[in-house]
Protein backbone atom coordinates (compact mmCIF):
# COMPACT_ATOMS: atom_id res chain seq x y z
CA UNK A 1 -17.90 -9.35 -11.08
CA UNK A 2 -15.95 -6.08 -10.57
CA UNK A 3 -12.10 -6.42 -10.41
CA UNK A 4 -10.52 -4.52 -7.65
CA UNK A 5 -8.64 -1.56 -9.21
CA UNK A 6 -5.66 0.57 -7.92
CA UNK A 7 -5.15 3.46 -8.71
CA UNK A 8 -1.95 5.27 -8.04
CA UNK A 9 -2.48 8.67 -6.43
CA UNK A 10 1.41 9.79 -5.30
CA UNK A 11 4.67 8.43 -5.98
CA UNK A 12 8.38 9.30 -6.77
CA UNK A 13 7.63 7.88 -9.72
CA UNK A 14 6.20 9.54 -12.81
CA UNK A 15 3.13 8.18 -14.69
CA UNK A 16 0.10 9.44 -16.71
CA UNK A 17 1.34 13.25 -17.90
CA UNK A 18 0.24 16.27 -15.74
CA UNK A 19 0.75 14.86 -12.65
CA UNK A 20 3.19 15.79 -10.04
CA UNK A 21 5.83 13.51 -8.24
CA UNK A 22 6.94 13.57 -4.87
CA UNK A 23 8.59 11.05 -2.73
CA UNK A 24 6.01 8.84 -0.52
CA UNK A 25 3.20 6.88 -1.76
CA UNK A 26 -0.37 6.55 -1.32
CA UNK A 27 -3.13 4.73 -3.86
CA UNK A 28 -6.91 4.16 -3.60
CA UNK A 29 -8.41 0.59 -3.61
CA UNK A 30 -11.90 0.51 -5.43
CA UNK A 31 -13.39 -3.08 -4.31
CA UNK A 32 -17.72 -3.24 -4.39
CA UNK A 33 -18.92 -1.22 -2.10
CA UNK A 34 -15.70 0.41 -0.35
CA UNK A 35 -12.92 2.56 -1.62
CA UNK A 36 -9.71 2.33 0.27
CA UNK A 37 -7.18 5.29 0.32
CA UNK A 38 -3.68 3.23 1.08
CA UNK A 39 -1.46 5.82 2.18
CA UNK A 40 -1.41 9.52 2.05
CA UNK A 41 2.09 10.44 0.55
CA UNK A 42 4.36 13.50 2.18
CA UNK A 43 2.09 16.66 1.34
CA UNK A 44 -1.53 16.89 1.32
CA UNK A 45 -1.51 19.49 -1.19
CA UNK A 46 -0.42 17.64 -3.89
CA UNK A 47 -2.01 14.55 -3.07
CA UNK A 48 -5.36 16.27 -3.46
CA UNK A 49 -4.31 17.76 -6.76
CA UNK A 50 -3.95 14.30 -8.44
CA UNK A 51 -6.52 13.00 -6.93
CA UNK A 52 -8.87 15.31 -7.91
CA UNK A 53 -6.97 15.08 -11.87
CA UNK A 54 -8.05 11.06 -11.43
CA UNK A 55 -11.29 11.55 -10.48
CA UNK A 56 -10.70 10.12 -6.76
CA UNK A 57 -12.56 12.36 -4.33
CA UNK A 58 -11.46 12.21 -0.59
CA UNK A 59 -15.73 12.82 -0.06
CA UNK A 60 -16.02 9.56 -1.36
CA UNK A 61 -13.28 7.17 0.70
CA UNK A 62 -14.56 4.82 3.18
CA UNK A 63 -11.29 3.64 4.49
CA UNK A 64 -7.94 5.39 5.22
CA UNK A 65 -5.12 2.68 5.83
CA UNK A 66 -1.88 3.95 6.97
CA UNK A 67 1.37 1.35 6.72
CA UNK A 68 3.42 2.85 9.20
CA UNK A 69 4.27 6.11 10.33
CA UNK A 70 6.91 7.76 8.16
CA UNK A 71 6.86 11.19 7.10
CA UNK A 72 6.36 10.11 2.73
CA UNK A 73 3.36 8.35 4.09
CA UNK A 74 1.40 9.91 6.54
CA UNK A 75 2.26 13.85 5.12
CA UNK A 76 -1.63 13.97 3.58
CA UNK A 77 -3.56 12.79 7.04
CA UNK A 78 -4.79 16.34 8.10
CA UNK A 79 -5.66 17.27 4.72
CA UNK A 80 -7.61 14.03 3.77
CA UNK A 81 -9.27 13.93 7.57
CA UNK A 82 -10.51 17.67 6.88
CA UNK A 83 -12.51 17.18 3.69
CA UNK A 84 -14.17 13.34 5.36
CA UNK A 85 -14.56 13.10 9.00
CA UNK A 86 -16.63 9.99 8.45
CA UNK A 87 -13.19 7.97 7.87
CA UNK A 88 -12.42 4.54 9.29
CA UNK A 89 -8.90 5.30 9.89
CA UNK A 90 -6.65 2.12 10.38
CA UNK A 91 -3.43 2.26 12.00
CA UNK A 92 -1.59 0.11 14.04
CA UNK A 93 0.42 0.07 18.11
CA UNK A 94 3.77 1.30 16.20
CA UNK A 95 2.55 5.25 15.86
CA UNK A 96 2.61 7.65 18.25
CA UNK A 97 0.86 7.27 20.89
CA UNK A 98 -0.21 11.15 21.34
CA UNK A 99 -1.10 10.91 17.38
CA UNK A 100 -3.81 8.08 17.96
CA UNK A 101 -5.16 10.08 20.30
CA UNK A 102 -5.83 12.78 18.26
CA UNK A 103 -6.92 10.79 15.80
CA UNK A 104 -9.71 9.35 18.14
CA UNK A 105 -11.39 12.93 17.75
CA UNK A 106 -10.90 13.51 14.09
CA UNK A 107 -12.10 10.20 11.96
CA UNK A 108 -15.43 8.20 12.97
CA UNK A 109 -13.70 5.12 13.91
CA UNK A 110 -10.14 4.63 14.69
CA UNK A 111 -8.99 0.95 14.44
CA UNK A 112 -5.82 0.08 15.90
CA UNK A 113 -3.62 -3.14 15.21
CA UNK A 114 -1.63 -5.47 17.06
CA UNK A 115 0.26 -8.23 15.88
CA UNK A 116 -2.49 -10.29 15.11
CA UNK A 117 -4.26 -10.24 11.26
CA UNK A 118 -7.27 -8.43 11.30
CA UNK A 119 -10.56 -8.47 9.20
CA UNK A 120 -11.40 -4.84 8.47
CA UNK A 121 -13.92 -5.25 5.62
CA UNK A 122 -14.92 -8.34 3.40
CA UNK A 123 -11.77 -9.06 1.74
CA UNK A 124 -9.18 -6.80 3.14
CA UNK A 125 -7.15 -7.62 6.28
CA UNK A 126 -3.95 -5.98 7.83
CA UNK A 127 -1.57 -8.27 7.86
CA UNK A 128 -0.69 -7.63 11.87
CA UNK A 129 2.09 -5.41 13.06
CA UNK A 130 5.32 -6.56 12.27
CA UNK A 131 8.38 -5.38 14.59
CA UNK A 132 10.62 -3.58 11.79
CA UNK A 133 12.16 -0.42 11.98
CA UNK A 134 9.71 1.28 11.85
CA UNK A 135 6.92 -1.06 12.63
CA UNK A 136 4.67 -1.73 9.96
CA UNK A 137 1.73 -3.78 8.57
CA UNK A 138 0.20 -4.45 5.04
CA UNK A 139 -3.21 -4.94 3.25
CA UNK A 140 -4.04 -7.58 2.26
CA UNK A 141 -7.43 -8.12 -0.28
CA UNK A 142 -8.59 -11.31 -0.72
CA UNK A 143 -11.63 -11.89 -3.24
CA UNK A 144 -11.24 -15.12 -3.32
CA UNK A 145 -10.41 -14.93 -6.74
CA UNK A 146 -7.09 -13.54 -6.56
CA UNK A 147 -5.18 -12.54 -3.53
CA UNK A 148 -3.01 -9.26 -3.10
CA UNK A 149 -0.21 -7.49 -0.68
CA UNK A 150 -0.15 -4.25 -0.54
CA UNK A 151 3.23 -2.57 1.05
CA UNK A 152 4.01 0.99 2.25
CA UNK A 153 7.37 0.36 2.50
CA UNK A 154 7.99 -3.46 3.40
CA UNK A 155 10.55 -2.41 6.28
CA UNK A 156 10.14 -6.26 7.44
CA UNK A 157 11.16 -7.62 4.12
CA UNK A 158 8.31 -7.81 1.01
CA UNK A 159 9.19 -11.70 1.18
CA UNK A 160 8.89 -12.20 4.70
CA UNK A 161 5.60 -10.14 4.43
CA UNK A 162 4.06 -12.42 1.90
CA UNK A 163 4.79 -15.21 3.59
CA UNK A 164 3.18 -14.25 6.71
CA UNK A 165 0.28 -13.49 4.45
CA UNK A 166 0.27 -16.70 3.17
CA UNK A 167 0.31 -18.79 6.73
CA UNK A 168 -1.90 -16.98 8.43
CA UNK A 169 -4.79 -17.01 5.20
CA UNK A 170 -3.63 -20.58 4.38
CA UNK A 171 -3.92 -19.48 0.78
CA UNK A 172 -1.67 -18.20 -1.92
CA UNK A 173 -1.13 -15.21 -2.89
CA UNK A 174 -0.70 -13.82 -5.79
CA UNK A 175 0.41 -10.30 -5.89
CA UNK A 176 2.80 -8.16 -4.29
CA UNK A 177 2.07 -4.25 -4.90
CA UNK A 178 4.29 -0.94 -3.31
CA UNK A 179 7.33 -0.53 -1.97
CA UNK A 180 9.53 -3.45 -1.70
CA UNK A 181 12.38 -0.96 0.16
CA UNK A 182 15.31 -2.47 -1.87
CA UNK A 183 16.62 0.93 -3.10
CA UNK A 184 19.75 0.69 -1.03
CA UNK A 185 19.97 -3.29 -1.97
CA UNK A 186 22.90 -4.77 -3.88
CA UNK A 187 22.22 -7.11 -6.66
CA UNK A 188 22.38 -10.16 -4.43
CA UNK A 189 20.13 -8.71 -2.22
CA UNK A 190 18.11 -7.90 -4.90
CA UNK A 191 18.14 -11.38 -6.69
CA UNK A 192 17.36 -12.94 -3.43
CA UNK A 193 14.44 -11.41 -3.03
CA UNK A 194 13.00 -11.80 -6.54
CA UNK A 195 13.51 -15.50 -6.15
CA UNK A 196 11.88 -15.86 -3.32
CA UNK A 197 8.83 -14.07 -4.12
CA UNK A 198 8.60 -16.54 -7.42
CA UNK A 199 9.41 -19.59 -5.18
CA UNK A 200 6.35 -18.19 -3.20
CA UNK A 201 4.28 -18.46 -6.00
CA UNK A 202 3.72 -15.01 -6.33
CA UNK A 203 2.49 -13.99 -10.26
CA UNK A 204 1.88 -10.33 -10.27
CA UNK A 205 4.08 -7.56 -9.36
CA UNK A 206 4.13 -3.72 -8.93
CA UNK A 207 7.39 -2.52 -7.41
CA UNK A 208 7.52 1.44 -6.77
CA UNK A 209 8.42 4.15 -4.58
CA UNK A 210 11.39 2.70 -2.36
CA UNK A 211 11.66 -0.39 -4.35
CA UNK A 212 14.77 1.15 -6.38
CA UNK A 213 15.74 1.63 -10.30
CA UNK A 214 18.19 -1.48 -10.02
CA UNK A 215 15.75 -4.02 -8.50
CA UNK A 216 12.15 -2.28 -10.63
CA UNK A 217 14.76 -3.65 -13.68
CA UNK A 218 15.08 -6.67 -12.32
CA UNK A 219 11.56 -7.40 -11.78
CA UNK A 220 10.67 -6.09 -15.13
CA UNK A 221 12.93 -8.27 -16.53
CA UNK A 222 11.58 -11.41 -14.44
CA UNK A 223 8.21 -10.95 -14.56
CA UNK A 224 8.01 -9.11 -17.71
CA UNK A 225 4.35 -8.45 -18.54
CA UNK A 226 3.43 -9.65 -14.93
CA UNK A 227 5.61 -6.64 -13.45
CA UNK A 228 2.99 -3.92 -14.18
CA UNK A 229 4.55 -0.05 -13.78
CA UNK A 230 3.73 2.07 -10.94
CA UNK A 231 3.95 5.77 -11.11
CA UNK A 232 1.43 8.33 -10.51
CA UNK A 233 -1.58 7.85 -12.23
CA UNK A 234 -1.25 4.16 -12.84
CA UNK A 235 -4.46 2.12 -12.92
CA UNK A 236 -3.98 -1.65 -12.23
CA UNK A 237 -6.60 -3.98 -12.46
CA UNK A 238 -6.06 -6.59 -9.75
CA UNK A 239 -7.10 -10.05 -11.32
């Protein structure tokens, strides 16, 4: 069976050599049959540089899932949507309202969420729009094999997110992957959070971009081989 594999196009964290950092994030999502671009970063131009240097071609995306609609996130939009016009774009009722309609003319199908979790392809779901500032939803892939969160920026909380995940599948799940937004956490904070992921019964872990020095150390030191790096250029095998 093929494992679902991540690959880490842009972050403000360094990984594999002769790639370049910015702040945002965006990854793709290789599943059978569909390859998910999570993301697009802050500028296009560099996003298409490393993917190109990890053999990811925009051509080739099926998907484009956007979290919510901060600038480190949706900076690569125009210059993924002008190389693949055949994009299911997925946003959700939190963006601009003049923005989805411009988007209506420049993917093939424009799917927008409301609060409710959504089936977009077999195995991946949004999670439903949360009301955060700034609103935002996650992906969530489901093999049925393993079970995985996928977070922008986690503006709700990346506990309350997985929990939400959890109720509404009425399954666990088992890894949390992105942003966890605790950069500007203090240790408590920080230790709060951790704990209540484990208590959740969450295994696997990839904190990056927002997610903060103090709190990646915290993780690595919890979850220690379980808390896999991010950084650009960082494959992880989902599994």
């Amino acid at each position: 069976m093929h494992t679902p594999r991540l690959t880490v196009c842009f972050d403000n964290y360094p990984g594999e050599p002769g790639l370049r950092t910015l702040w945002g994030f965006a990854a793709v999502l290789d599943l059978p049959g569909q390859k998910i671009l999570f993301d697009t970063g802050s500028n296009g131009r560099i996003l298409l540089e490393n993917m190109a240097r990890l053999g990811q071609r925009p051509e080739d995306l099926d998907m484009l899932f956007l979290s919510h609609p901060h600038w480190d996130h949706i900076g690569g939009l125009d210059s993924v949507l002008e190389l693949n016009t055949r994009l299911q774009v997925v946003v959700h009722e939190g963006f601009s309202k003049h923005l989805l309609r411009d988007l209506e003319e420049m993917c093939a199908q424009l799917t927008v969420i409301g609060r409710d979790m959504t089936l977009l392809a077999p195995g991946v779901r949004s999670t439903g729009l949360f009301d955060s500032n700034p609103p935002e939803h996650a992906l969530i892939l489901d093999t049925g094999e393993v079970t995985a969160l996928i977070t922008g920026c986690a503006h709700p909380g990346i506990d309350t997110l997985v929990q939400a995940a959890m109720q509404r599948l009425g399954r666990p799940v088992e890894w949390a992957i992105g942003g966890f937004h605790l950069m500007y956490s203090d240790d408590a904070r920080i230790q709060q959070t951790l704990t209540a992921l484990q208590d959740l019964g969450v295994t696997d872990v990839v904190p990056t971009h927002c997610t903060g020095d103090a709190a990646r150390a915290a993780f690595q030191e919890a979850y220690g081989p379980h808390c896999h790096d991010g950084g650009v250029g960082q494959v992880i095998e989902i599994a």
